[in-house]
Protein backbone atom coordinates (compact mmCIF):
# COMPACT_ATOMS: atom_id res chain seq x y z
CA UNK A 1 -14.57 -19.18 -0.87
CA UNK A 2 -11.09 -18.84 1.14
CA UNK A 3 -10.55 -15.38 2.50
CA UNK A 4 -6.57 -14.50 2.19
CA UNK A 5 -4.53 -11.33 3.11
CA UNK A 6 -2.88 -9.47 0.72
CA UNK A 7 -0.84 -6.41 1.10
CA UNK A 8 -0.34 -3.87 -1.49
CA UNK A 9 1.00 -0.48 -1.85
CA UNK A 10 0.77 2.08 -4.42
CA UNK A 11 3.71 3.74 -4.17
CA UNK A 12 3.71 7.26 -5.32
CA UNK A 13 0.68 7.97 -6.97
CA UNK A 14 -0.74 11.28 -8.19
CA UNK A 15 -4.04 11.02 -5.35
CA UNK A 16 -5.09 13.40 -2.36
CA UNK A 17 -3.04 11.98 -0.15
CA UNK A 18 -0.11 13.81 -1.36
CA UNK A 19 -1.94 17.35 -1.56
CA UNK A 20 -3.44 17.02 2.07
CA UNK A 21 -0.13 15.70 3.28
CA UNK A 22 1.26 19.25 2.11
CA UNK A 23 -1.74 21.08 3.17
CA UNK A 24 -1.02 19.53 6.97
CA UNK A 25 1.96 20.65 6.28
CA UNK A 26 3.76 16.77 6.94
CA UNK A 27 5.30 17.38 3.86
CA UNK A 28 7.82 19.92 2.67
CA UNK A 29 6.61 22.27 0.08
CA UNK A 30 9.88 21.43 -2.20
CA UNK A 31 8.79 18.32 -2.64
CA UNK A 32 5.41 18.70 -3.78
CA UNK A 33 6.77 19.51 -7.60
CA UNK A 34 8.89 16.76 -7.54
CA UNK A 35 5.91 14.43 -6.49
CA UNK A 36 4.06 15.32 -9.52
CA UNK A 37 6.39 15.04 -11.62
CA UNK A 38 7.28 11.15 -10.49
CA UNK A 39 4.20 10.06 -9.59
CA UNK A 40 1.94 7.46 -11.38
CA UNK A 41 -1.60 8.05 -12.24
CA UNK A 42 -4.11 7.25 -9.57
CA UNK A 43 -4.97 3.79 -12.45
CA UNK A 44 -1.39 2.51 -12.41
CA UNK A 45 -1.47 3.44 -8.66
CA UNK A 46 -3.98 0.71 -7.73
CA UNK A 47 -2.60 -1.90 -10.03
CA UNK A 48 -1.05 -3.74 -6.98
CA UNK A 49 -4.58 -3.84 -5.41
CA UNK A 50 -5.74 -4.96 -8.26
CA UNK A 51 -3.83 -7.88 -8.40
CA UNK A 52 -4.24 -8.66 -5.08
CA UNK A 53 -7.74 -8.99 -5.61
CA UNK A 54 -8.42 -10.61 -8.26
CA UNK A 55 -5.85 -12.63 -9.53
CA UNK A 56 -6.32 -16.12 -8.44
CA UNK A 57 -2.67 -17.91 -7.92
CA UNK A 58 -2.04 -14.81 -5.29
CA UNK A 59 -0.91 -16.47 -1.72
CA UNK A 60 -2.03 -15.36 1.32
CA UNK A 61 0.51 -13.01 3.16
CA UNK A 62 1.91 -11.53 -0.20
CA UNK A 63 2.92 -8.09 -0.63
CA UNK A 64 2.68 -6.17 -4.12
CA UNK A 65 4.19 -2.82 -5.23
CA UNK A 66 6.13 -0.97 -7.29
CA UNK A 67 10.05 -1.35 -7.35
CA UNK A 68 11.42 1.19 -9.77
CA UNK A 69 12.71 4.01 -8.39
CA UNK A 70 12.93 2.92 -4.59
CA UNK A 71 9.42 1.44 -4.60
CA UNK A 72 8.04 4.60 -6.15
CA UNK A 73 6.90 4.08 -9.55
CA UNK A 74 6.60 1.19 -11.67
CA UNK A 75 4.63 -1.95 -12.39
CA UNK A 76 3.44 -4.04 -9.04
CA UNK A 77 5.80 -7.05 -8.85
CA UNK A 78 5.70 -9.66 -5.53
CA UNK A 79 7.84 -8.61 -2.94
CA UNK A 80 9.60 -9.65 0.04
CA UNK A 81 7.96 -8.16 3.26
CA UNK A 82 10.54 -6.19 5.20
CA UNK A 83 11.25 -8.64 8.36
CA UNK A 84 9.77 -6.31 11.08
CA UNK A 85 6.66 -6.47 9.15
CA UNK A 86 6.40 -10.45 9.87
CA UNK A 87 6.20 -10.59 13.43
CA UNK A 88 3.21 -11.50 15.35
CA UNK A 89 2.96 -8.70 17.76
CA UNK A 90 2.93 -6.06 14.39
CA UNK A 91 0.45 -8.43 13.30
CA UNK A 92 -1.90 -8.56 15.85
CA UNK A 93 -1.43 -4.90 15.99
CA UNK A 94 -2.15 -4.14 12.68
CA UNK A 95 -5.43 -6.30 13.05
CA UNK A 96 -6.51 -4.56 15.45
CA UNK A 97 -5.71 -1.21 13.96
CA UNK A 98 -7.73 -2.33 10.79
CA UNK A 99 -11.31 -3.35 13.25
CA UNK A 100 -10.62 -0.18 14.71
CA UNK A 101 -10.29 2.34 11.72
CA UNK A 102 -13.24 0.13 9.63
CA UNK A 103 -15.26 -0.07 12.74
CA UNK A 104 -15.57 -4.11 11.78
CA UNK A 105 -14.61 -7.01 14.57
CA UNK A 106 -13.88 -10.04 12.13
CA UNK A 107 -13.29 -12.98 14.12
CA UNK A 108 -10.77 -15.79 12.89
C-alpha cells in the first residue's frame, strides 16, 4: 500500500484537552462554559480523522475539519491549508517534531 499524509483537526470537541487546558490555567475560566456549550462530542470530534483514514479517494497533503462556526463545530469538509502551513521549512519541522514526540525515525 501507498502511505499518504493527511491532516485533520477536530475543532472544538468536548475531550480533556479542554479541561487540562483550564486546569494549567492556558485557558480563561470564562470560557470554559462557553466551550461546553459549543463543543461537539468527542464521536463527531474525530470524524475528520476518520475520513482521513479510511476513505480511499483522500489525496495526500489534504486537510479536514470543521467550518461552521470559525472552524469550531460542524461536519469535516476538505479545506485549504493556510499558506504558512505549506512551506518546506514548517514541513520539515513538523516532521521532525512528529519522530520526536512518537519517539519513531521514519525514513522517506
Amino acid at each position: 500500500g501507498k502511505i499518504k499524509a493527511v491532516v485533520a483537526h477536530p475543532g472544538l470537541s468536548a475531550t480533556n484537552l479542554q479541561i487540562t487546558s483550564d486546569k494549567e490555567g492556558s485557558m480563561p475560566g470564562f470560557f470554559g462554559p462557553i466551550f461546553r456549550w459549543l463543543a461537539m462530542s468527542p464521536t463527531d470530534g474525530a470524524a475528520g480523522f476518520v475520513i482521513g483514514c479510511l476513505r480511499e479517494d483522500v489525496a495526500n497533503g489534504s486537510l479536514y475539519g470543521p467550518t461552521s462556526w470559525s472552524g469550531m463545530c460542524g461536519a469535516p469538509v476538505l479545506m485549504k491549508p493556510e499558506p504558512l502551513a505549506t512551506t518546506e521549512e514548517v514541513k520539515k519541522m513538523l516532521w521532525s517534531e512528529s519522530e520526536k514526540s512518537t519517539e519513531c525515525e521514519f525514513k522517506v
